[in-house]
C-alpha atoms as a PDB file:
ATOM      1  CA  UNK A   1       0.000   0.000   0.000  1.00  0.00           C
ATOM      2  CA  UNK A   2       2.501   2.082   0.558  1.00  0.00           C
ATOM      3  CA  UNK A   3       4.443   1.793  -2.381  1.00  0.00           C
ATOM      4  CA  UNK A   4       1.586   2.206  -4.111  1.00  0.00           C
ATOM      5  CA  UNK A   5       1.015   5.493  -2.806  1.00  0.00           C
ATOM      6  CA  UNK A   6       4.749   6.690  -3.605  1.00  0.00           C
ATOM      7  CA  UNK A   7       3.965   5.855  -6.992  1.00  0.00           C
ATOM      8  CA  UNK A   8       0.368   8.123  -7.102  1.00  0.00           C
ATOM      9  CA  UNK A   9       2.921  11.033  -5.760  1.00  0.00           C
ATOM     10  CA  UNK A  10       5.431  10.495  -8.597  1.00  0.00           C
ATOM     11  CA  UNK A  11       2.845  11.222 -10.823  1.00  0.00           C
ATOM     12  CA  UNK A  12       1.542  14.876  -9.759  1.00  0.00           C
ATOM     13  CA  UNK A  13       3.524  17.826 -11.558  1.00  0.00           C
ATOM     14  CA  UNK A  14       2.749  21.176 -11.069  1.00  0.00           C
ATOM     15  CA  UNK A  15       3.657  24.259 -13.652  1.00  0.00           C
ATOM     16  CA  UNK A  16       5.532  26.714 -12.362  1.00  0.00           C
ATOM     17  CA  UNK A  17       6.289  30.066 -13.354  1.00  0.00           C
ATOM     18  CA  UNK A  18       9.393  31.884 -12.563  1.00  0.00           C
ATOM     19  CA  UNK A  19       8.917  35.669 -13.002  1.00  0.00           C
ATOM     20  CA  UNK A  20      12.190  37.719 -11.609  1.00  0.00           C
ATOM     21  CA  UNK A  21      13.075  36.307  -8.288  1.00  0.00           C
ATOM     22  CA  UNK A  22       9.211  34.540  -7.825  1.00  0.00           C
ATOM     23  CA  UNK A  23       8.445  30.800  -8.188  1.00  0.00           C
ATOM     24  CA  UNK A  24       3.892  31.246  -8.909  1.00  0.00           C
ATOM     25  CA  UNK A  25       1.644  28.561  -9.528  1.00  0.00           C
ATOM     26  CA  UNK A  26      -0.750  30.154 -11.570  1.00  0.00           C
ATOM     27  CA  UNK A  27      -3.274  26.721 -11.017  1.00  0.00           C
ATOM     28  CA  UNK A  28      -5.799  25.454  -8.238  1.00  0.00           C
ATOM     29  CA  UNK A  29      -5.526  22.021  -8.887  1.00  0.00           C
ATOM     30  CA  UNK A  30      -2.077  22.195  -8.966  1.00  0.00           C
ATOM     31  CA  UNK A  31      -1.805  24.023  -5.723  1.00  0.00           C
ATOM     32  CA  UNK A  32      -3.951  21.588  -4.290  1.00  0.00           C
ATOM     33  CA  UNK A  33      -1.894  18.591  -5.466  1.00  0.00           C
ATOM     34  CA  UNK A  34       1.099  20.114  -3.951  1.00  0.00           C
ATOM     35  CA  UNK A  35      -0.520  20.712  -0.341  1.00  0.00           C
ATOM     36  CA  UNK A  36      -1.931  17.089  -0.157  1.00  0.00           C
ATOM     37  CA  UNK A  37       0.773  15.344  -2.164  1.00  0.00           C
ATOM     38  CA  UNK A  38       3.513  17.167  -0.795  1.00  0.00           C
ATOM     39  CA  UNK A  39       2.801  18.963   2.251  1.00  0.00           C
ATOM     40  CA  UNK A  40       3.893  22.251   0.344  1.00  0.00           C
ATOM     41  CA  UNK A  41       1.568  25.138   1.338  1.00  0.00           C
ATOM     42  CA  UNK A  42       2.991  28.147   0.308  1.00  0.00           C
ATOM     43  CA  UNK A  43       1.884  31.951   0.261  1.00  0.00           C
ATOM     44  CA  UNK A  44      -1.810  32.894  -1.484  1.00  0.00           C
ATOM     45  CA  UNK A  45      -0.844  36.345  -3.447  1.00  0.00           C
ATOM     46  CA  UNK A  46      -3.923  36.479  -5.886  1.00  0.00           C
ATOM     47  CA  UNK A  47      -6.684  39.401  -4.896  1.00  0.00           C
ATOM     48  CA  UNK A  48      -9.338  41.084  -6.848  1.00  0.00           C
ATOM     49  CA  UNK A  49      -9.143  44.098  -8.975  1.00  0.00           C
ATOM     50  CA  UNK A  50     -12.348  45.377  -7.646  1.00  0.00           C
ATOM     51  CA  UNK A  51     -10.429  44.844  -3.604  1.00  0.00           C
ATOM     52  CA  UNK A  52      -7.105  45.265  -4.299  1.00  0.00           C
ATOM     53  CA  UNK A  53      -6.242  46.213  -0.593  1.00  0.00           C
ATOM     54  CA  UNK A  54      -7.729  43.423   1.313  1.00  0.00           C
ATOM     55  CA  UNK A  55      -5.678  40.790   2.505  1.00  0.00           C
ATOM     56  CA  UNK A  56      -7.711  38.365   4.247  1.00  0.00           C
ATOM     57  CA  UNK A  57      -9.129  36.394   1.361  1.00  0.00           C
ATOM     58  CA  UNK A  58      -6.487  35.486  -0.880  1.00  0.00           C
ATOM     59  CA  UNK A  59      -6.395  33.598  -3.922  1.00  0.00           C
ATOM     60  CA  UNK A  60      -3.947  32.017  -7.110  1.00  0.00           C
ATOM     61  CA  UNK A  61      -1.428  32.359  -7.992  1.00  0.00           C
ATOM     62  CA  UNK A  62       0.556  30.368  -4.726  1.00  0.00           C
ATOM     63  CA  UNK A  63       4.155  31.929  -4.732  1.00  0.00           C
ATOM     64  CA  UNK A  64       6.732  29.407  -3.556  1.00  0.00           C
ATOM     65  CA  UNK A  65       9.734  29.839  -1.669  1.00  0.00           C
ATOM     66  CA  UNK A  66      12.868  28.929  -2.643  1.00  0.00           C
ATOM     67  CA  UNK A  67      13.279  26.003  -0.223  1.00  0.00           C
ATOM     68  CA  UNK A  68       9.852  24.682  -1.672  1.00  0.00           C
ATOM     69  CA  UNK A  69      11.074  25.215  -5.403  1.00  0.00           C
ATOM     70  CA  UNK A  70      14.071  23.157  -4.757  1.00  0.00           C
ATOM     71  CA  UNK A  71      12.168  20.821  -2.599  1.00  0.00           C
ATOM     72  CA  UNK A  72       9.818  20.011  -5.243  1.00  0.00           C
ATOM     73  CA  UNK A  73      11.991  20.137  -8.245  1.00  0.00           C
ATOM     74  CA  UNK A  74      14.257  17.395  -5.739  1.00  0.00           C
ATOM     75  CA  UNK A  75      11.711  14.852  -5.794  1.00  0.00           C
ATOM     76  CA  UNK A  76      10.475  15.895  -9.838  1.00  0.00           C
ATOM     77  CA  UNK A  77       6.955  17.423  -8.590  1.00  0.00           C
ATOM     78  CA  UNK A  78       7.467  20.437 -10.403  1.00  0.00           C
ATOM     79  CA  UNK A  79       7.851  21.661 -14.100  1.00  0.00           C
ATOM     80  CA  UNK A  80       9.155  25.440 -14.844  1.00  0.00           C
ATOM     81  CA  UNK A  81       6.927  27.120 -17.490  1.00  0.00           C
ATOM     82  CA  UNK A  82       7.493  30.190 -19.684  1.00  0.00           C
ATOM     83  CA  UNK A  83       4.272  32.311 -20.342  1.00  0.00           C
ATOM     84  CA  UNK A  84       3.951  33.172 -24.112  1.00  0.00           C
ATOM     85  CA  UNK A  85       3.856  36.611 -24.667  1.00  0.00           C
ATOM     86  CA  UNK A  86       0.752  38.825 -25.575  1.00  0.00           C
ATOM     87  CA  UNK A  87       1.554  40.973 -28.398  1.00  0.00           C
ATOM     88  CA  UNK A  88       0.569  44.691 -27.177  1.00  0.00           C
ATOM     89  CA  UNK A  89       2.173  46.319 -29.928  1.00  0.00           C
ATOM     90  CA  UNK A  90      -0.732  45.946 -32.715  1.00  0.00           C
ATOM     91  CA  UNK A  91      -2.471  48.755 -32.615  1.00  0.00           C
ATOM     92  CA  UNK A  92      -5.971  46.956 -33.712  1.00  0.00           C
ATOM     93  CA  UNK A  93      -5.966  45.248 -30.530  1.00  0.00           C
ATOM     94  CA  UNK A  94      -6.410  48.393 -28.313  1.00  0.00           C
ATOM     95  CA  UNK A  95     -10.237  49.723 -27.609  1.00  0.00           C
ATOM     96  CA  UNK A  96     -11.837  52.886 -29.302  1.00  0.00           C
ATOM     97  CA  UNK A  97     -10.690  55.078 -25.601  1.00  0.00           C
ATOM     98  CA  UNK A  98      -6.693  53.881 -26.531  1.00  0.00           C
ATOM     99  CA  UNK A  99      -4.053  52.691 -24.183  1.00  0.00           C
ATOM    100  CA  UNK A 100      -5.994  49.690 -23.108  1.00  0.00           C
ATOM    101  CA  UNK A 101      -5.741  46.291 -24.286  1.00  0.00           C
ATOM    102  CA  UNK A 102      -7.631  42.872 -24.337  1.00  0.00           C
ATOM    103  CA  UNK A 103      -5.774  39.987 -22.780  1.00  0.00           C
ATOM    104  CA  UNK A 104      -7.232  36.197 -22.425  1.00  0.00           C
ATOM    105  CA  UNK A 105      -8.302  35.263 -19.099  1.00  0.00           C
ATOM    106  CA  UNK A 106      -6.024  32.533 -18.913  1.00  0.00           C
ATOM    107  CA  UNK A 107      -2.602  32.750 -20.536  1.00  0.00           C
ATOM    108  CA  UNK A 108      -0.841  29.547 -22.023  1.00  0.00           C
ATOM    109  CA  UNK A 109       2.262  28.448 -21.407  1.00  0.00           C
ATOM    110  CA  UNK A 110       4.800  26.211 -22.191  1.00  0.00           C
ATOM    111  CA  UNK A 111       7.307  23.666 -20.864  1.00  0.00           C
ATOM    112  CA  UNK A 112      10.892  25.207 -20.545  1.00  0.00           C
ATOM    113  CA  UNK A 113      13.282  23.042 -22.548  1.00  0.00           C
ATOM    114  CA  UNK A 114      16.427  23.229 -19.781  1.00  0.00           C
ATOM    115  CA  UNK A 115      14.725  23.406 -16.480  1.00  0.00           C
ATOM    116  CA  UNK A 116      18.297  23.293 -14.148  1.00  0.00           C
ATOM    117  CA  UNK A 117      19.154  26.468 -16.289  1.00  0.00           C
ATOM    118  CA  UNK A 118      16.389  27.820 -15.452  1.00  0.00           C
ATOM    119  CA  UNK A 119      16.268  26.483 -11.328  1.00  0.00           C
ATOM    120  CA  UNK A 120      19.872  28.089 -11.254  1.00  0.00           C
ATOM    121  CA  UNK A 121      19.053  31.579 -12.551  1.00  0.00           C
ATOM    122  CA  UNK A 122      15.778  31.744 -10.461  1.00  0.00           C
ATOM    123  CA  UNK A 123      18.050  30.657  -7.178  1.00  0.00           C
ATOM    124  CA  UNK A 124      20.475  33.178  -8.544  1.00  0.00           C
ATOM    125  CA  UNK A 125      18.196  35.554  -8.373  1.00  0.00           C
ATOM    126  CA  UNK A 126      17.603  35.571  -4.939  1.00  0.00           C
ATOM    127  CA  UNK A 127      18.693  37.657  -2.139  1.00  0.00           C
ATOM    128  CA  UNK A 128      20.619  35.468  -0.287  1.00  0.00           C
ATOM    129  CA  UNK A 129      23.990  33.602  -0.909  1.00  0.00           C
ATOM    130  CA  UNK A 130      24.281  29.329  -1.667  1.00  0.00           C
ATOM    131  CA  UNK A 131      26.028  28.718   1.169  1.00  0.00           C
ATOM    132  CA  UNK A 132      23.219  30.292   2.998  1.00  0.00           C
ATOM    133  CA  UNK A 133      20.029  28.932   0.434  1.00  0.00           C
ATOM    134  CA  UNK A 134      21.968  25.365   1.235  1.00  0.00           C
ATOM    135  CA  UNK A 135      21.765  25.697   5.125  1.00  0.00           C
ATOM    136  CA  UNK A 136      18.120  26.651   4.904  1.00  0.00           C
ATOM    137  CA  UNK A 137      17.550  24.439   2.506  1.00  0.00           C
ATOM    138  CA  UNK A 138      18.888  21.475   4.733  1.00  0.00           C
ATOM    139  CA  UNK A 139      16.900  22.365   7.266  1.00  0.00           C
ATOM    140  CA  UNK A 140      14.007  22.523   5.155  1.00  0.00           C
ATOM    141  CA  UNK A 141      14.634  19.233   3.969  1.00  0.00           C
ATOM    142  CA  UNK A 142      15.205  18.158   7.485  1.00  0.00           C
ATOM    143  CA  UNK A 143      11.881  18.624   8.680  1.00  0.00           C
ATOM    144  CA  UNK A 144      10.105  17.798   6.007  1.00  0.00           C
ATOM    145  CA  UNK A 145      11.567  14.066   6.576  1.00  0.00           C
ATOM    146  CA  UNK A 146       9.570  14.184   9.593  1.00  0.00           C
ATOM    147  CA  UNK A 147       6.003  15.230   7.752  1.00  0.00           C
ATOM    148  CA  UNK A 148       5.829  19.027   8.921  1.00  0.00           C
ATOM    149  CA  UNK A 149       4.687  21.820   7.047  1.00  0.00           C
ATOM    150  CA  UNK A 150       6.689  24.953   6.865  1.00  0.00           C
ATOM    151  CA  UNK A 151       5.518  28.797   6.721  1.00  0.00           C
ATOM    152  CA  UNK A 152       7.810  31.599   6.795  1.00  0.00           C
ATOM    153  CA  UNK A 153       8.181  32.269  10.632  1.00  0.00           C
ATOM    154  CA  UNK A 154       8.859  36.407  10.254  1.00  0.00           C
ATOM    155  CA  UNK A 155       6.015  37.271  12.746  1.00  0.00           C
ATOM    156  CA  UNK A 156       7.599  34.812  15.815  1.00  0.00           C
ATOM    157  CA  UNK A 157      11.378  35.873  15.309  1.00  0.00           C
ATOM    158  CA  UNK A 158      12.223  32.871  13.574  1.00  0.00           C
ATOM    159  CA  UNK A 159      13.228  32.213   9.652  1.00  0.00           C
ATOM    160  CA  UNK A 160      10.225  29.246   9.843  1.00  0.00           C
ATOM    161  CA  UNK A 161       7.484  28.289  11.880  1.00  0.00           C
ATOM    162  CA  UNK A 162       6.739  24.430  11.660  1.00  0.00           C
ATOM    163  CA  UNK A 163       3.163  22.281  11.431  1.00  0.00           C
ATOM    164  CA  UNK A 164       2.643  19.073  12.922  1.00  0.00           C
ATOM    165  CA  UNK A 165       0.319  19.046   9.815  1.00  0.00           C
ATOM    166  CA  UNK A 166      -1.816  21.103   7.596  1.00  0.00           C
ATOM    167  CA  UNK A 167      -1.732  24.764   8.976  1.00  0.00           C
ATOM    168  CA  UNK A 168      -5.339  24.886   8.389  1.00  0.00           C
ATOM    169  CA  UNK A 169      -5.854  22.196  10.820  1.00  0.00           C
ATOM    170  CA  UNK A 170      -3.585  22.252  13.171  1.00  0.00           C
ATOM    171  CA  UNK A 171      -0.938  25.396  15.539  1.00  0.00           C
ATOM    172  CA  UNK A 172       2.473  25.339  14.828  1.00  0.00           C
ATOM    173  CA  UNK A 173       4.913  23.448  16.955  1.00  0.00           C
ATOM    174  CA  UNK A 174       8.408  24.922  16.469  1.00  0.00           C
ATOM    175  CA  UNK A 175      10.009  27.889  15.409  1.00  0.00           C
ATOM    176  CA  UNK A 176      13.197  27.543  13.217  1.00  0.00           C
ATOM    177  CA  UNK A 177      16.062  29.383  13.608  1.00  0.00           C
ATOM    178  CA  UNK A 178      18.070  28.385  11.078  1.00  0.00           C
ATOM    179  CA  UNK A 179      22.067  29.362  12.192  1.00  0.00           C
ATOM    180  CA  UNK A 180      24.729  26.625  11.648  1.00  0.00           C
ATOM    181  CA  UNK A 181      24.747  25.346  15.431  1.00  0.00           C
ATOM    182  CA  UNK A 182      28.450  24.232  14.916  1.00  0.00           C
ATOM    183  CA  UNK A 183      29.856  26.966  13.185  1.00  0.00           C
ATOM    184  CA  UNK A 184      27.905  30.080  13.434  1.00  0.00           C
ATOM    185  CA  UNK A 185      28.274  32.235  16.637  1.00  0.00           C
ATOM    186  CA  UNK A 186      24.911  32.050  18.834  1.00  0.00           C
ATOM    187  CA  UNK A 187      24.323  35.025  20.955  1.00  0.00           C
ATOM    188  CA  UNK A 188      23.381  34.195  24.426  1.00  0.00           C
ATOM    189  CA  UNK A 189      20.626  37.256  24.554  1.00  0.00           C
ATOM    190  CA  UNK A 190      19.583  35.643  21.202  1.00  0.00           C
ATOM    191  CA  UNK A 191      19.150  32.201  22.734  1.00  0.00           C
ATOM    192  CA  UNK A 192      16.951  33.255  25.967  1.00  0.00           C
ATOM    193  CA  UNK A 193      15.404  35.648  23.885  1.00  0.00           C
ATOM    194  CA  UNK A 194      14.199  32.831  21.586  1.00  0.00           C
ATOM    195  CA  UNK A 195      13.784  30.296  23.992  1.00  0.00           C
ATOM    196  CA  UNK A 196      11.577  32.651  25.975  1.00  0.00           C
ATOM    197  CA  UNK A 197       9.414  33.835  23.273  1.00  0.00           C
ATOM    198  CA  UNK A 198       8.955  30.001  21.732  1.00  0.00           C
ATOM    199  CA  UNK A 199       7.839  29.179  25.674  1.00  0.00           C
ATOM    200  CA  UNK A 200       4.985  31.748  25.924  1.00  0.00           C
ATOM    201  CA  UNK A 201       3.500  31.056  23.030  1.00  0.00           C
ATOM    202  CA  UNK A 202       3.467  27.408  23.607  1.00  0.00           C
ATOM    203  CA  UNK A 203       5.754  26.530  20.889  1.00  0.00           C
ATOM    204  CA  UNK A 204       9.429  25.425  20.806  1.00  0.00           C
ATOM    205  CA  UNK A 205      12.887  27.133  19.899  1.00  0.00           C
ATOM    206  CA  UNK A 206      14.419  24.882  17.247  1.00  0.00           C
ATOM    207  CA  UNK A 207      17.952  25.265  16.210  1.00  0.00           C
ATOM    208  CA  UNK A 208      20.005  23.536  13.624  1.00  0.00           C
ATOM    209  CA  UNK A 209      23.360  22.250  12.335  1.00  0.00           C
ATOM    210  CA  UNK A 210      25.484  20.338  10.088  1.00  0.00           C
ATOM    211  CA  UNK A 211      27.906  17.918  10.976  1.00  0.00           C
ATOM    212  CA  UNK A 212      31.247  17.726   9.669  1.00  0.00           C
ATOM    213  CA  UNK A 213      33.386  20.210   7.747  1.00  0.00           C
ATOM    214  CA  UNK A 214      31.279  22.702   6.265  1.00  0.00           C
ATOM    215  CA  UNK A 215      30.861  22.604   2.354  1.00  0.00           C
ATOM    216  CA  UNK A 216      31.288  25.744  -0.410  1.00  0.00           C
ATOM    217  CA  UNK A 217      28.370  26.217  -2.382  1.00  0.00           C
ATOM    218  CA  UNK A 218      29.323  29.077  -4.940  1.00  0.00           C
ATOM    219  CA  UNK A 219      29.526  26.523  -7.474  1.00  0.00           C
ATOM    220  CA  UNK A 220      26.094  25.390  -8.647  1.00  0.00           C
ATOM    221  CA  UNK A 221      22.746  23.768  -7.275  1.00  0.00           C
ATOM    222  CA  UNK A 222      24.977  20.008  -6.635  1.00  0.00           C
ATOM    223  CA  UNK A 223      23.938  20.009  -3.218  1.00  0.00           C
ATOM    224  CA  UNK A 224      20.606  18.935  -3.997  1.00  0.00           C
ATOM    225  CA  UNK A 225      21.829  15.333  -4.714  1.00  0.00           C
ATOM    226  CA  UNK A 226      23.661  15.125  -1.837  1.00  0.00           C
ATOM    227  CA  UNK A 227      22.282  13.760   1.761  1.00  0.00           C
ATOM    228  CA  UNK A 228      21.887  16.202   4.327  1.00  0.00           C
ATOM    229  CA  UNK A 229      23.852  15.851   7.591  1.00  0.00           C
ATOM    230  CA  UNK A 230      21.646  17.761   9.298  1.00  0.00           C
ATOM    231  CA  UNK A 231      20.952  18.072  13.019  1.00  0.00           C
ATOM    232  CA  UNK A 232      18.125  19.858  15.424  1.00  0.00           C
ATOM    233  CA  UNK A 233      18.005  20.628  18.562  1.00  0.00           C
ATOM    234  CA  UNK A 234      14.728  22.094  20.411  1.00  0.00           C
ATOM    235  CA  UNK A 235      15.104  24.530  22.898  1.00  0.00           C
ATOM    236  CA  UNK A 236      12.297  25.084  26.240  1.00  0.00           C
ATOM    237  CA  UNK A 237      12.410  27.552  28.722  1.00  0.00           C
ATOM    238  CA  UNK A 238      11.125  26.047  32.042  1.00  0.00           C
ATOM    239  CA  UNK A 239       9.524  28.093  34.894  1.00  0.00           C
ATOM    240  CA  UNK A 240       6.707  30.005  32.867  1.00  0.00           C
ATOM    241  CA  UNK A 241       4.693  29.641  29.898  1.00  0.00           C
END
């Protein structure tokens, strides 16, 4: 039965588009398959033209992180797509007031021919350095061994904030702080601090690090083939909470 379900999970593969620095799935279905299938929530950006300031209901198209885009494209869930191109410049398309033009409600797109290429330049693109996308990544990776979901953990301090399962369902457990626990200096104020703030609101401090000597990842996306050596270590601050 259970091989039977790996295979099911093989089988789903979402579109994605990579505009600038942002991985969107432009699809419901496919941002449904990737929740159940995958345990890959993501961030609702979509909102309507008629509401464009309201935040509480949003919609497609799910952006991705980059530790979900190379999570996904790791276990070949994922194909990169390249929207075709309206052509604005034809005068005859624009209405009788000018300046406006017609575009299809849904736009078609295409399979990108080299999809690494394409992974690299979008991880490229991003803010961060490798060696530091790797070290998130691994402890990405990491916990999704162990069936959580991950959301960006901004609001509690941390870099994620960790499900049990489906955030809709269930309260986070951990919050991820995601230093190198053998090499990076950890700031004693930033430790209580943390350990503290996980404690009162009933969740725990998680911290993280990789055994052995520490690679250099300037070179490309080859750490995604290799096995993380990954380690965590929760934190709870006893006395209150």
């Amino acid at each position: 039965m259970e091989n039977k379900y790996e295979e099911i999970i093989t089988m789903v593969t979402a579109s994605v588009s990579i505009i600038g620095d942002s991985a969107l799935v432009f699809s419901a279905e496919d941002s449904r398959s990737l929740r159940e299938k995958y345990g890959i929530a993501g961030i609702l950006t979509g909102t309507l033209p008629i509401a464009p300031q309201q935040s509480l209901l949003l919609g497609v198209p799910l952006r991705l992180s980059v530790e979900e885009v190379l999570y996904l494209y790791e276990k070949k869930a994922i194909e990169f797509a390249g929207a075709i191109d309206t052509d604005c410049s034809n005068p005859t398309a624009a209405d009788s007031d000018g300046g406006f033009y017609e575009t299809p409600n849904s736009i078609t797109t295409t399979v990108s021919p080299d999809q690494e290429t394409l992974l690299y330049e979008y991880v490229c693109a991003q803010e961060q350095d490798m060696d530091e996308i790797y070290r998130t990544y691994c402890v990405f990776k990491k916990l999704k061994q162990y069936g959580q979901f991950i959301l960006p953990g901004l609001r509690f301090g941390g870099k994620f904030v960790s499900y049990p399962g489906d955030p809709l369902k269930y309260h986070s457990h951990f919050i991820v702080n995601t230093k190198n626990y053998y090499s990076d200096k950890l700031d004693l104020m930033e430790l209580t601090k943390g350990g503290r703030l996980a404690t009162n609101v009933k969740k725990i401090w998680l911290l993280a690090g990789e055994k052995g000597i520490s690679r250099n990842h300037k070179d490309g996306l080859s750490f995604l083939k290799q096995e993380t050596r990954t380690v965590l270590f929760s934190i709870e601050w006893s006395g209150f909470g």
